[in-house]
C-alpha atoms as a PDB file:
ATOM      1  CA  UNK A   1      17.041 -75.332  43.962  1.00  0.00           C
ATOM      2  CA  UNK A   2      13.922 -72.927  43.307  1.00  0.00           C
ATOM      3  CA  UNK A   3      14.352 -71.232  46.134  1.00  0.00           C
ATOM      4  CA  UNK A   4      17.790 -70.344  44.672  1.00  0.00           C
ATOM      5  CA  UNK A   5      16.355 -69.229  41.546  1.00  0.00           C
ATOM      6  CA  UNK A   6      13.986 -67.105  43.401  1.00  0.00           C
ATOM      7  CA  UNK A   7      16.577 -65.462  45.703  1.00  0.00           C
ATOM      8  CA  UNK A   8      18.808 -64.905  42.560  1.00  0.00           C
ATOM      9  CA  UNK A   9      15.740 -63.410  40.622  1.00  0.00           C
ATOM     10  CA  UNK A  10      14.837 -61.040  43.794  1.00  0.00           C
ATOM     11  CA  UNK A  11      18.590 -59.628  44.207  1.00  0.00           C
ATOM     12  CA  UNK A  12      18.589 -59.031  40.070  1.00  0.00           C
ATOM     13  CA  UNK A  13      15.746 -57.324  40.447  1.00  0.00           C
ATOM     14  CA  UNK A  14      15.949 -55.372  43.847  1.00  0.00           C
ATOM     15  CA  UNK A  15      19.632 -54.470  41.610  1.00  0.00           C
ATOM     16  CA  UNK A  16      17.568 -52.912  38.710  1.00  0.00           C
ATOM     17  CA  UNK A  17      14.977 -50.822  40.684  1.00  0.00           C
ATOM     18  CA  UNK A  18      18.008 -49.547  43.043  1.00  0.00           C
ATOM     19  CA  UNK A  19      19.379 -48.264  40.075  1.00  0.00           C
ATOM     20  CA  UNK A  20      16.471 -46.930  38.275  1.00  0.00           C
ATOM     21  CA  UNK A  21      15.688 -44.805  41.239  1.00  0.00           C
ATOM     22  CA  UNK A  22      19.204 -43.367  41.840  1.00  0.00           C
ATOM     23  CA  UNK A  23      19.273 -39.213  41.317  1.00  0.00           C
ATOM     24  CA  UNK A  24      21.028 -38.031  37.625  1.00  0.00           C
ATOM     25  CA  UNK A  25      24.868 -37.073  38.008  1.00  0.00           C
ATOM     26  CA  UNK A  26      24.851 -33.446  39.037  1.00  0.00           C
ATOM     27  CA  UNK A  27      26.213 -31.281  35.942  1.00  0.00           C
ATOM     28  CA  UNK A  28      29.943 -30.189  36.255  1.00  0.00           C
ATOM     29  CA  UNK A  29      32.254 -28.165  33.671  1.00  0.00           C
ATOM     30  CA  UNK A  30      36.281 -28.397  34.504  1.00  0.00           C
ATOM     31  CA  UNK A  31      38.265 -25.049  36.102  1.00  0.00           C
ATOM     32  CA  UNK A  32      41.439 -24.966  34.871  1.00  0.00           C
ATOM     33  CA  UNK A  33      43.782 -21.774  36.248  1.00  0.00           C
ATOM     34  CA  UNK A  34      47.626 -21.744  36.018  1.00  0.00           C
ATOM     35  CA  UNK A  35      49.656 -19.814  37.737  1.00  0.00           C
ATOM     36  CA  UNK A  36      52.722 -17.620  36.438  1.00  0.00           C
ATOM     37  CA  UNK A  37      55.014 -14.676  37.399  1.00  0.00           C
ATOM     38  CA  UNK A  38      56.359 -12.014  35.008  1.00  0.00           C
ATOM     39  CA  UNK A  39      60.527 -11.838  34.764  1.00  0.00           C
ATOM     40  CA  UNK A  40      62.562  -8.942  32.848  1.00  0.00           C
ATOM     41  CA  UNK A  41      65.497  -9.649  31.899  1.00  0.00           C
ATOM     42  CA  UNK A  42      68.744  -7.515  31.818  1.00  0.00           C
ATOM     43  CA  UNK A  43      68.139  -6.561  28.338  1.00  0.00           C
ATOM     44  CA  UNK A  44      64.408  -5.645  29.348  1.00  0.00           C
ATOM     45  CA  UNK A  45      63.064  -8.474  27.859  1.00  0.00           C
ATOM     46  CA  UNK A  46      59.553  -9.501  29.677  1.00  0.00           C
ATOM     47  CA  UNK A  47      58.609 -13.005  29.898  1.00  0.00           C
ATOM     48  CA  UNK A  48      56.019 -15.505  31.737  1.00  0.00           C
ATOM     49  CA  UNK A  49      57.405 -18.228  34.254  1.00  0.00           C
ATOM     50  CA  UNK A  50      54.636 -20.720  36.079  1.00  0.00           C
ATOM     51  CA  UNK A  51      55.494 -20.034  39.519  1.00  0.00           C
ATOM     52  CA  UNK A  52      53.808 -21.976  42.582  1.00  0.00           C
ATOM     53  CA  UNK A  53      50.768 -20.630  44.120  1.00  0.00           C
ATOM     54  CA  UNK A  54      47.894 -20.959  47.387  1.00  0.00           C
ATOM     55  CA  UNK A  55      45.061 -21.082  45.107  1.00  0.00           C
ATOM     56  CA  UNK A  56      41.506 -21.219  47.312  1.00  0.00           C
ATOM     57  CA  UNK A  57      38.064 -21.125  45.892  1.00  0.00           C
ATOM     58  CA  UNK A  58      34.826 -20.517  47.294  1.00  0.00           C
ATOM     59  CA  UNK A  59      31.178 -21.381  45.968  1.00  0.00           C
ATOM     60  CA  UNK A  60      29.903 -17.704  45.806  1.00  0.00           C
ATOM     61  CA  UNK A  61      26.161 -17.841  44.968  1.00  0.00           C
ATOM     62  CA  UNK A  62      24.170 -14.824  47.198  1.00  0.00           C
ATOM     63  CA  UNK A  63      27.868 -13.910  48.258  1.00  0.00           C
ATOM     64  CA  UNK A  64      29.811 -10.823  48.946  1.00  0.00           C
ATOM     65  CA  UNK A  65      33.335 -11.647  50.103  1.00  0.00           C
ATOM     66  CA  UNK A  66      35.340  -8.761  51.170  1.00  0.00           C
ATOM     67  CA  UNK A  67      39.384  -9.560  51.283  1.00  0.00           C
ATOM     68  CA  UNK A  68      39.795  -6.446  53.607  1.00  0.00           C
ATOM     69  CA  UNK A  69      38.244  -7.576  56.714  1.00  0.00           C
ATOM     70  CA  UNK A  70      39.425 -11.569  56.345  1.00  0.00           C
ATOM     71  CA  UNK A  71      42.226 -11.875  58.611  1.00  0.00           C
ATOM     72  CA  UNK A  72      42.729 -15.582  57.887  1.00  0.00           C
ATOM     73  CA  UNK A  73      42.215 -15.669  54.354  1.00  0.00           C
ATOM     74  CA  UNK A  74      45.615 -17.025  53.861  1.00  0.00           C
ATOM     75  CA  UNK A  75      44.850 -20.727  55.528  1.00  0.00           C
ATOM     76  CA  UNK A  76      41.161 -20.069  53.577  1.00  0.00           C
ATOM     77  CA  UNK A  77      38.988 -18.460  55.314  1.00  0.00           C
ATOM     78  CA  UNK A  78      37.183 -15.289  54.157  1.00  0.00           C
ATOM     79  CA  UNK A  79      34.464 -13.322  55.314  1.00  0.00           C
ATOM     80  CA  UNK A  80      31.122 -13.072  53.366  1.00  0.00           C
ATOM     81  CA  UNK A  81      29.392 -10.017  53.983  1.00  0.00           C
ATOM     82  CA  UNK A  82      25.687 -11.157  53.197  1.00  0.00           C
ATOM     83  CA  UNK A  83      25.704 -13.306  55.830  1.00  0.00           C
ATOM     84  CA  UNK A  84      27.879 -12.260  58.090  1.00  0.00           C
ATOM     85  CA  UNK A  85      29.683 -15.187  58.584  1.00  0.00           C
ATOM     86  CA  UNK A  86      33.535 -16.376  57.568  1.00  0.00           C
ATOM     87  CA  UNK A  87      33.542 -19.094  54.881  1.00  0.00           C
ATOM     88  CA  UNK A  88      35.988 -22.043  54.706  1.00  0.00           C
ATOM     89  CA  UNK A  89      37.930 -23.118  51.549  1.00  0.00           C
ATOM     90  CA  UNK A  90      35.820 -25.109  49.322  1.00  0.00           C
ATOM     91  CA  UNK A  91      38.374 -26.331  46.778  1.00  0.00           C
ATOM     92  CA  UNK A  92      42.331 -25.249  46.974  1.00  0.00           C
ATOM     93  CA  UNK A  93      45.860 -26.277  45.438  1.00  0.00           C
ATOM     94  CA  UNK A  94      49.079 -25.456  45.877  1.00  0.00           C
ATOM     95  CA  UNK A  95      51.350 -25.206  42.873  1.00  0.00           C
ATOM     96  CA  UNK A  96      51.609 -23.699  39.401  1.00  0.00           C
ATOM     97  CA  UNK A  97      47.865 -25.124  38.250  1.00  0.00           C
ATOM     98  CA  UNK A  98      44.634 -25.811  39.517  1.00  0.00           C
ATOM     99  CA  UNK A  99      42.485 -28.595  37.343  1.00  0.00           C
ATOM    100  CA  UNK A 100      39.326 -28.931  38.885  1.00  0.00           C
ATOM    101  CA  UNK A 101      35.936 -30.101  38.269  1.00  0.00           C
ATOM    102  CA  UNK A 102      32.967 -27.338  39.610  1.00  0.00           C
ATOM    103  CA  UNK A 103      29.581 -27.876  39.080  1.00  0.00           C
ATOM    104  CA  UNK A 104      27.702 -24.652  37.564  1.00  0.00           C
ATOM    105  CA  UNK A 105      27.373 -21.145  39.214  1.00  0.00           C
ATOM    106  CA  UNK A 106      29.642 -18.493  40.448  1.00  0.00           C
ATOM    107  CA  UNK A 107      32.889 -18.890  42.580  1.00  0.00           C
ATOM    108  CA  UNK A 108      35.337 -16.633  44.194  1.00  0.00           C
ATOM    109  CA  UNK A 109      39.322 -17.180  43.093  1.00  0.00           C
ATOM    110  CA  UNK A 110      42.154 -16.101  45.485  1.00  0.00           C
ATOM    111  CA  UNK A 111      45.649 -16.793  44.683  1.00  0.00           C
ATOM    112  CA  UNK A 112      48.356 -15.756  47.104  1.00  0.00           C
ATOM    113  CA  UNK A 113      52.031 -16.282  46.008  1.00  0.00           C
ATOM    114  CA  UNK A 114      53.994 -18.085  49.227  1.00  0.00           C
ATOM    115  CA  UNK A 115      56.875 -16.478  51.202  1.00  0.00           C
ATOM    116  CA  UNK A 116      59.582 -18.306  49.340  1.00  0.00           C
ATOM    117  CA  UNK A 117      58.382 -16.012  45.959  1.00  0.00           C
ATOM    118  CA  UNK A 118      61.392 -13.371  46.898  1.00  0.00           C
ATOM    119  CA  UNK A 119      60.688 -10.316  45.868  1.00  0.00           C
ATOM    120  CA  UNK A 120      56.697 -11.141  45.377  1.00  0.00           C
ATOM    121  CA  UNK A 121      56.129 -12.956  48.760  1.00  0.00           C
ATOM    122  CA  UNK A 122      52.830 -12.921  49.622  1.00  0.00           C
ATOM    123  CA  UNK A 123      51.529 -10.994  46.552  1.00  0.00           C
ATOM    124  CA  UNK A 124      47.719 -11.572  45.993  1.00  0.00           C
ATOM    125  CA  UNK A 125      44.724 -11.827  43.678  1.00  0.00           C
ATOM    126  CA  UNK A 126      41.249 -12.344  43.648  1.00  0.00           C
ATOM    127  CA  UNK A 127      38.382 -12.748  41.527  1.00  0.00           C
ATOM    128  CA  UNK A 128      34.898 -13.848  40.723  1.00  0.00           C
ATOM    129  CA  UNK A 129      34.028 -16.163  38.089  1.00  0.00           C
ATOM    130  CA  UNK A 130      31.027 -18.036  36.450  1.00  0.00           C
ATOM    131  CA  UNK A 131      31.439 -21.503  35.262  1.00  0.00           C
ATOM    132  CA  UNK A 132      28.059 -22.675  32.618  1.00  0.00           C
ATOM    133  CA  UNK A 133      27.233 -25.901  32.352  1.00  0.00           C
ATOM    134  CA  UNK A 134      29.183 -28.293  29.575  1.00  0.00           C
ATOM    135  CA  UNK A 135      31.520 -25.576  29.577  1.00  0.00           C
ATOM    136  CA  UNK A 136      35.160 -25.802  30.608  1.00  0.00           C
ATOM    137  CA  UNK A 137      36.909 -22.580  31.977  1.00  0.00           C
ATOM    138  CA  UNK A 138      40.785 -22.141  31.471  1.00  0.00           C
ATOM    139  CA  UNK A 139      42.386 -18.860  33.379  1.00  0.00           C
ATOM    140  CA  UNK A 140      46.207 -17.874  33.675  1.00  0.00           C
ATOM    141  CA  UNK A 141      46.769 -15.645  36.516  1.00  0.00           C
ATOM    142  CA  UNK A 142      50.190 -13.490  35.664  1.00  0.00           C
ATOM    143  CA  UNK A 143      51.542 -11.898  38.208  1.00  0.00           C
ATOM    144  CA  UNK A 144      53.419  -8.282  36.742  1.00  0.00           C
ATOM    145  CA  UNK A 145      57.253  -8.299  37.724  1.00  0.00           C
ATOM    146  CA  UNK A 146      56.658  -5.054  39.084  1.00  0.00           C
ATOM    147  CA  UNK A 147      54.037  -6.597  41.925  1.00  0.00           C
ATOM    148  CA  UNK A 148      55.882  -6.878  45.428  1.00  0.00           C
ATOM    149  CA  UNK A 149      55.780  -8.462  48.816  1.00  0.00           C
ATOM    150  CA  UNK A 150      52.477  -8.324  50.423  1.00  0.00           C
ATOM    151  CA  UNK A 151      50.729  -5.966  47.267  1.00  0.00           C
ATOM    152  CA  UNK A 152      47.399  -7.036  45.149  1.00  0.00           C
ATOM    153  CA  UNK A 153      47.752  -7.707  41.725  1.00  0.00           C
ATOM    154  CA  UNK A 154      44.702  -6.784  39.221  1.00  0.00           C
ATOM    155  CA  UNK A 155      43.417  -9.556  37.804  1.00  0.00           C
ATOM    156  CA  UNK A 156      43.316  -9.921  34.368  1.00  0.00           C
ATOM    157  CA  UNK A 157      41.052 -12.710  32.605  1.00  0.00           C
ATOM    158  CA  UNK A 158      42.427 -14.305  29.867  1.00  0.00           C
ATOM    159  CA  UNK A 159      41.167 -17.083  27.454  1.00  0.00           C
END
């Protein structure tokens, strides 16, 4: 029966200094971007519809990414012209919103409306953002009704 108590008393305490020694969570702030497309109306009435979306995002620390020379950057891949290299996708969605939890530092945004987007197919935008620690970011991308097929949109922060 001691040796019971004794195994007990070493797994309890083996327990405690296993936790004592495990690293502090790493800092993260939530990334919140949505998604919309502007409509006019017959009477020329503009207005903002959530509209579904490839949304990609890359850690971008000591990063250059240039759009121009990534052939793949639909599927996620983009090329980073510090190092040379092509990057995959870090973090993606599809759909009108993104809600995402980042740790701190800067990150590159692409959003590329799909084919079924009629007279916007494959419209795109891309930008660089900064998220601080303890500090939520929330971003609506619009799209203008006057973007078409295949054309980049500005982007526009918002808060």
């Amino acid at each position: 029966m001691n040796k019971k108590i004794l195994f007990l008393f070493f797994i309890v305490l083996m327990s405690a200094c296993k936790r004592d020694n495990e690293p502090a969570p790493e800092p993260v702030s939530r990334f919140i971007l949505s998604v919309s497309k502007e409509t006019m109306s017959s009477t020329g009435e503009i207005t903002a519809e959530p509209i579904k979306a490839i949304i990609h995002v890359w850690k971008a620390e000591n990063s250059n990414f240039d759009v121009n020379a990534s052939p793949n950057l639909f599927v996620g891949e983009v090329y980073d012209k510090t190092s040379g290299t092509f990057r995959s996708i870090e973090y993606g969605a599809i759909g009108t919103k993104m809600n995402e939890m980042l740790q701190p530092g800067r990150y590159f945004v692409y959003v590329l409306l799909p084919k079924s987007t009629g007279s916007s197919d494959l419209a795109y935008s891309y930008t660089y953002i900064d998220i601080k620690e303890g500090k939520n970011l929330s971003l609506t991308k619009t799209f203008k009704y006057t973007t078409g097929a295949g054309m980049y949109d500005a982007w526009v922060k918002s808060k």
